[in-house]
N, C-alpha and C. Protein backbone atom coordinates (compact mmCIF):
# COMPACT_ATOMS: atom_id res chain seq x y z
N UNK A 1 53.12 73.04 149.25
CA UNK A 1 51.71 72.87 149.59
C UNK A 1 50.84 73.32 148.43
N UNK A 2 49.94 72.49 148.23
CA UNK A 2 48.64 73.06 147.67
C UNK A 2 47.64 73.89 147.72
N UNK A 3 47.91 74.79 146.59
CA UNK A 3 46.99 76.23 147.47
C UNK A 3 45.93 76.18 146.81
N UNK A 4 45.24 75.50 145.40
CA UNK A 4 43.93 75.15 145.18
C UNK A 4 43.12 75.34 145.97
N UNK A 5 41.61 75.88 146.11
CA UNK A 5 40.27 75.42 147.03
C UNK A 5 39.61 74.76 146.07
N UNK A 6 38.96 73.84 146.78
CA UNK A 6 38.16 72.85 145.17
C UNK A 6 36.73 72.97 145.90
N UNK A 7 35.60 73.12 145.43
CA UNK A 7 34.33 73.36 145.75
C UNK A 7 33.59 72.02 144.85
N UNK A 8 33.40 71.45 146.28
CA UNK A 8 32.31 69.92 145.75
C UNK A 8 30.79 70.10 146.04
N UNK A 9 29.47 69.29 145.39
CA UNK A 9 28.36 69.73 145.76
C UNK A 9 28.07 68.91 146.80
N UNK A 10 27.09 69.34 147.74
CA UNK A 10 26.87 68.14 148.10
C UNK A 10 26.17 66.85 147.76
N UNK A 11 26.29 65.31 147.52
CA UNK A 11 25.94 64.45 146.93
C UNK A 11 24.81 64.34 147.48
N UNK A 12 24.52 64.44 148.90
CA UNK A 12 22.74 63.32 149.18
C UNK A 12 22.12 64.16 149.41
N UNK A 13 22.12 65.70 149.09
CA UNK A 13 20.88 66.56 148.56
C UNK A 13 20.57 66.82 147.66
N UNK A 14 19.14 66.55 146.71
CA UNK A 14 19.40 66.49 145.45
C UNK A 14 18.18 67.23 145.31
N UNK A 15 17.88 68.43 145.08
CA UNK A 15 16.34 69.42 145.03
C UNK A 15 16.24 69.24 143.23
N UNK A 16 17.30 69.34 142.66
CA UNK A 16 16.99 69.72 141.25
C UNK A 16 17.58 68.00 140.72
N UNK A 17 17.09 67.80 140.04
CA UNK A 17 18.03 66.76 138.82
C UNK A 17 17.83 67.17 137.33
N UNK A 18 18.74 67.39 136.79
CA UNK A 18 19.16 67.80 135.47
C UNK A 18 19.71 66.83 134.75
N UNK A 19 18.49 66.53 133.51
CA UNK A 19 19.30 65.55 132.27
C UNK A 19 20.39 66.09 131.58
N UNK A 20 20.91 65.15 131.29
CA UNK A 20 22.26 66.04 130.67
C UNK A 20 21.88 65.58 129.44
N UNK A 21 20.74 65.09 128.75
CA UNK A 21 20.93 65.05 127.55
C UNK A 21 20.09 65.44 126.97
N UNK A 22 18.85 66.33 127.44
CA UNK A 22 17.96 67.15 127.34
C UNK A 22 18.63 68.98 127.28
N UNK A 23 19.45 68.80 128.34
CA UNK A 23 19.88 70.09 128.56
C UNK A 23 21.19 70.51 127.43
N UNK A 24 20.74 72.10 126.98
CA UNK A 24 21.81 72.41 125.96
C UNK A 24 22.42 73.51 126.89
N UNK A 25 22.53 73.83 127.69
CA UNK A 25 23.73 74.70 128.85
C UNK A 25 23.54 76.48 128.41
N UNK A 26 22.36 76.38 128.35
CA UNK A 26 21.81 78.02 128.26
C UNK A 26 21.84 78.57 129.62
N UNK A 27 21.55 78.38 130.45
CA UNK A 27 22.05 78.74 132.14
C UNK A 27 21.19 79.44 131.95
N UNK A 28 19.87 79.46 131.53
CA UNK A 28 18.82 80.27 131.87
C UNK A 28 18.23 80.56 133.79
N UNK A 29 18.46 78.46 133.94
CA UNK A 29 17.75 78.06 135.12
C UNK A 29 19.11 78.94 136.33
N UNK A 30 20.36 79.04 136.22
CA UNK A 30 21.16 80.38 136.91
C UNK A 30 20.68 81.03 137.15
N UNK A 31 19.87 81.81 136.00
CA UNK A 31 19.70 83.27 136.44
C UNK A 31 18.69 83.41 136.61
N UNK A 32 17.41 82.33 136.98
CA UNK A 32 16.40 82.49 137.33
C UNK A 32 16.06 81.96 138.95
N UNK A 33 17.57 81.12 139.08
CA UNK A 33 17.17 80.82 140.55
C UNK A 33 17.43 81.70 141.72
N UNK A 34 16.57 81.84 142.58
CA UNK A 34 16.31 82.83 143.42
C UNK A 34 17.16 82.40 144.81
N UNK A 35 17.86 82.06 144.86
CA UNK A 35 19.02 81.53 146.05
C UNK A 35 20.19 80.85 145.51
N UNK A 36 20.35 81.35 144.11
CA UNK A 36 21.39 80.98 143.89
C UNK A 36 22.09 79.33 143.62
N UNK A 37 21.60 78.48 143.87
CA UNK A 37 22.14 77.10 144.09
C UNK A 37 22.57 76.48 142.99
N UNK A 38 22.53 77.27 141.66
CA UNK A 38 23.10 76.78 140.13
C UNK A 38 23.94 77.58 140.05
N UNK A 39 24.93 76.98 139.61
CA UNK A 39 26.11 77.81 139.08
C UNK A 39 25.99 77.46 137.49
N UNK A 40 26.54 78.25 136.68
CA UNK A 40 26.73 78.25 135.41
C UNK A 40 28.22 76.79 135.26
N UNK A 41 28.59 75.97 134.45
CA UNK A 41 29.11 74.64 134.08
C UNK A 41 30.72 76.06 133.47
N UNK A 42 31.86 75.83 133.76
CA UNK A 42 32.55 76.59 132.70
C UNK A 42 33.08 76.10 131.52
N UNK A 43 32.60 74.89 131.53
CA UNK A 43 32.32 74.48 130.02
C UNK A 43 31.64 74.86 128.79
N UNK A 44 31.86 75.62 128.17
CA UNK A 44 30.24 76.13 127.42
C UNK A 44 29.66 74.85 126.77
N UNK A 45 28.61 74.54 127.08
CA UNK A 45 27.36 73.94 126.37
C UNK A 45 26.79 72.85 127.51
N UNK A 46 27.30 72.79 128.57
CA UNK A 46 27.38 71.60 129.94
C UNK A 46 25.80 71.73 130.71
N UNK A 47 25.68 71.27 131.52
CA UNK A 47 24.44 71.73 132.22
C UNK A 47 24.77 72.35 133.52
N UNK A 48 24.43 73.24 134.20
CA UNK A 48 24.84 73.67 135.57
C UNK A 48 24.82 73.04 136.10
N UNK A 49 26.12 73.19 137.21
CA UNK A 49 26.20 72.87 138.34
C UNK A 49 25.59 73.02 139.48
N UNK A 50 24.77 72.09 140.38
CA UNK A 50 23.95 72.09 141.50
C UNK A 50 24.89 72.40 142.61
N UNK A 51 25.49 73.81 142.95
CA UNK A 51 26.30 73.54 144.33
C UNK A 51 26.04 73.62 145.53
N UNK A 52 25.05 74.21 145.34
CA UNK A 52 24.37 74.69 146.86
C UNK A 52 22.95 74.12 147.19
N UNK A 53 23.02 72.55 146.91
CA UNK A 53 21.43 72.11 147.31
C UNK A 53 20.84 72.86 148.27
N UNK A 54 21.70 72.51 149.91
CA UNK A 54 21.17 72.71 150.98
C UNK A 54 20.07 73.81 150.83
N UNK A 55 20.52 74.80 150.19
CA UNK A 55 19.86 76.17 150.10
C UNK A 55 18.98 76.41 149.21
N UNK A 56 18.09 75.16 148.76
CA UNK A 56 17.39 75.26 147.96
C UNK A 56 15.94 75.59 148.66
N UNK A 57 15.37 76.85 147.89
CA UNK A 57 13.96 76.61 148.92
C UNK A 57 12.11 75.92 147.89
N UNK A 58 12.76 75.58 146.78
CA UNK A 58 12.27 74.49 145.87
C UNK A 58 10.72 75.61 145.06
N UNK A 59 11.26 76.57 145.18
CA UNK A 59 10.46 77.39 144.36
C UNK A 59 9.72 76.85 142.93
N UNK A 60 11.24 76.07 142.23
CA UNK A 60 11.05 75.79 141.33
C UNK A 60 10.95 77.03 139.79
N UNK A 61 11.81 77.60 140.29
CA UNK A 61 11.71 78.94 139.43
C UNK A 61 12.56 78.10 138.08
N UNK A 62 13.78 77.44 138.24
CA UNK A 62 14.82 76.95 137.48
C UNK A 62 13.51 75.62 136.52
N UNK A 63 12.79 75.30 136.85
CA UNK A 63 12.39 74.21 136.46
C UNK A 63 11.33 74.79 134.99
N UNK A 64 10.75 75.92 135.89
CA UNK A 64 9.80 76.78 135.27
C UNK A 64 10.15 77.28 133.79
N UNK A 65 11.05 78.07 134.18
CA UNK A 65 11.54 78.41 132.81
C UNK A 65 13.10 78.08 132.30
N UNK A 66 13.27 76.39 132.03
CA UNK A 66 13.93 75.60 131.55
C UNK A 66 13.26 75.49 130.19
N UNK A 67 13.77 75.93 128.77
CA UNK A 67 12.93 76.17 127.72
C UNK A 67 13.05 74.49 127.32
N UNK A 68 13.75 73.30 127.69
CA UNK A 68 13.98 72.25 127.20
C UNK A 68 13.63 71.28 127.79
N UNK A 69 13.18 71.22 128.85
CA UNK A 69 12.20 70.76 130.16
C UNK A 69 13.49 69.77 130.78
N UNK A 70 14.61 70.06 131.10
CA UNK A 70 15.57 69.19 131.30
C UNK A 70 16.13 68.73 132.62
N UNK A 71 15.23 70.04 133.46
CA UNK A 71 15.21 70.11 135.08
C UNK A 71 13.60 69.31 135.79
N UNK A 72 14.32 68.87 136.75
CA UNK A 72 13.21 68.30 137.86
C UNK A 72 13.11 68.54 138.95
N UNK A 73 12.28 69.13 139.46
CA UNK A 73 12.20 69.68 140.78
C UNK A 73 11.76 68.42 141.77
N UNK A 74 12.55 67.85 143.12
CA UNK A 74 12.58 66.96 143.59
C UNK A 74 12.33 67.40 145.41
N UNK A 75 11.00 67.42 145.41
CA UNK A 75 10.82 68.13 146.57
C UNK A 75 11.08 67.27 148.18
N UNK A 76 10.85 67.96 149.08
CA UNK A 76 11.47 66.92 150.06
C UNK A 76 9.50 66.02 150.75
N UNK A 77 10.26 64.69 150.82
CA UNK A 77 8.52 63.72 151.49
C UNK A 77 7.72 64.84 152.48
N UNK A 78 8.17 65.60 153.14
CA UNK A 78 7.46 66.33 154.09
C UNK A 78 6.34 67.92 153.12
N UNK A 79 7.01 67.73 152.13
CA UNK A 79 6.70 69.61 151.17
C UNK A 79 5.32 68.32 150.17
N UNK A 80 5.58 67.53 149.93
CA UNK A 80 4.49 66.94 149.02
C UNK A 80 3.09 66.81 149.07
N UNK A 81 2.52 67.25 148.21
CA UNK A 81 1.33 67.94 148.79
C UNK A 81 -0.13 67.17 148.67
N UNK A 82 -0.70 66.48 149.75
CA UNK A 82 -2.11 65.19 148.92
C UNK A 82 -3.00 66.27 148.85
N UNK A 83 -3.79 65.18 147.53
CA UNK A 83 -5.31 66.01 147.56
C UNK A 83 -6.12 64.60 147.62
N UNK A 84 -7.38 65.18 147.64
CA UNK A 84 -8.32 64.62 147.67
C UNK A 84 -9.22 64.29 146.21
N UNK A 85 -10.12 63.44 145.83
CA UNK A 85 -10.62 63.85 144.46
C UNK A 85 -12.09 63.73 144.98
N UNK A 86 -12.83 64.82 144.63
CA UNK A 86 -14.30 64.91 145.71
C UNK A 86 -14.97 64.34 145.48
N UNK A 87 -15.01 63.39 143.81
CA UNK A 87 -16.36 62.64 143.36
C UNK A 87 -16.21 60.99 144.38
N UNK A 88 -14.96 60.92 144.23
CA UNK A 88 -14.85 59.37 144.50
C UNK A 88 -13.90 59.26 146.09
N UNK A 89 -13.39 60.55 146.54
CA UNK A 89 -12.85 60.38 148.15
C UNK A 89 -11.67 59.71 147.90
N UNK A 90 -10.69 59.72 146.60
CA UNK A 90 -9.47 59.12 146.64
C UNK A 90 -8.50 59.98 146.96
N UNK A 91 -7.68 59.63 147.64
CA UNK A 91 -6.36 60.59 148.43
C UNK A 91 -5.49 60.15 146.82
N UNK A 92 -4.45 61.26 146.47
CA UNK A 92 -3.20 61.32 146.02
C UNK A 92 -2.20 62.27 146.34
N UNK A 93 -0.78 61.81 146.51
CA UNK A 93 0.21 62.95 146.66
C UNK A 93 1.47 62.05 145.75
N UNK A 94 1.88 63.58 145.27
CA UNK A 94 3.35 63.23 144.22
C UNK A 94 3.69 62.45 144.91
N UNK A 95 4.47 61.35 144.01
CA UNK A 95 5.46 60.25 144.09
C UNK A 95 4.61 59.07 144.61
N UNK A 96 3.67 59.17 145.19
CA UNK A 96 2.98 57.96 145.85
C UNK A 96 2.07 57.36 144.74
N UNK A 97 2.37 56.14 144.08
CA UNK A 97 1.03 55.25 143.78
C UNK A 97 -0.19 55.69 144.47
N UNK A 98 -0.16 54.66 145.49
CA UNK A 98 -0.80 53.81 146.66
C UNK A 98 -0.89 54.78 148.08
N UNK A 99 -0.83 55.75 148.44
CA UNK A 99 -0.71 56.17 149.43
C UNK A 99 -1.64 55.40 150.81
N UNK A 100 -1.30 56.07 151.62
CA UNK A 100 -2.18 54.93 152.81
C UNK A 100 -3.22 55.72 153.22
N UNK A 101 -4.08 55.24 154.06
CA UNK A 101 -5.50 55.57 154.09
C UNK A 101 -5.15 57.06 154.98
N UNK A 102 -6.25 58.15 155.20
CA UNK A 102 -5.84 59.03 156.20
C UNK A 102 -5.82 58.32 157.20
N UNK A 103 -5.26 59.20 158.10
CA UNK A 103 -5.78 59.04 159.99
C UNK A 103 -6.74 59.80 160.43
N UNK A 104 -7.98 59.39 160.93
CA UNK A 104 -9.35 59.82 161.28
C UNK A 104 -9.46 59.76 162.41
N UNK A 105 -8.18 59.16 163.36
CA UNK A 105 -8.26 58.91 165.11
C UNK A 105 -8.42 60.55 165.05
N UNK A 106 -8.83 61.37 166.20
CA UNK A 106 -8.84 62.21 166.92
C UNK A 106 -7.31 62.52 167.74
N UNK A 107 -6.80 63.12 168.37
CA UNK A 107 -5.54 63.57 168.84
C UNK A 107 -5.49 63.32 169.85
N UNK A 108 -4.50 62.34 170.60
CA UNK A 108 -4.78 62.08 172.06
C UNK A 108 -4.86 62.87 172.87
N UNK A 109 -5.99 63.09 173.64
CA UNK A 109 -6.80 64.10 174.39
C UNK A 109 -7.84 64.46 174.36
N UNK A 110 -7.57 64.34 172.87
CA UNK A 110 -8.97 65.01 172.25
C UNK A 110 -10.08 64.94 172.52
N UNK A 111 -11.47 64.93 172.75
CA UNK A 111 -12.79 64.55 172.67
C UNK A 111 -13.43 64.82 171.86
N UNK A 112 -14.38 64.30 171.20
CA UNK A 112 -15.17 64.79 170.08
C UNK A 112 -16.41 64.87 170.80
């Protein structure tokens, strides 16, 4: 029998994405992340390993002080944050072009 444990990341959570050809494998973004979810590559010069998406709480500490800008912080549709622009009343939030108009209905029940 095989007594190996092999530790895979998980694939369809993805909080961080790391170029690998930006990144020179200083593992700074390791030891700056605050839950842990980078592991150091045991390759020397690789980019870390993302193993623990799930547990990402998207601080963005790893992204912050990446001296090579090689990390992307990939937040989840619900954390994205619109603003408003006050001269002209245009809505924007990350990732959206085009976003859609607000909702101005009232809350069913509601009365105004």
């Amino acid at each position: 029998m095989n007594n190996k444990v092999y530790m895979t990341p998980n694939r369809y959570a993805t909080p961080v994405i790391i170029d690998t050809g930006l990144c020179d494998g200083c593992n700074i973004c390791v030891e700056r992340c605050r839950t842990q979810v980078l592991l150091p590559n045991p390759e020397h010069g690789k980019p870390p390993i993302v193993a623990y998406p799930d547990e990402c709480w998207f601080a963005a500490c790893c992204e912050a002080h990446c001296p090579t800008g090689a990390i992307k912080m990939v937040h989840p549709l619900n954390q994205r944050i619109p603003w408003k622009r006050k001269e002209t009343g245009e809505y924007f939030r990350i990732g959206i072009a085009n976003p859609p108009p607000p909702n101005t209905r009232p809350p069913y029940g509601y009365e105004l």
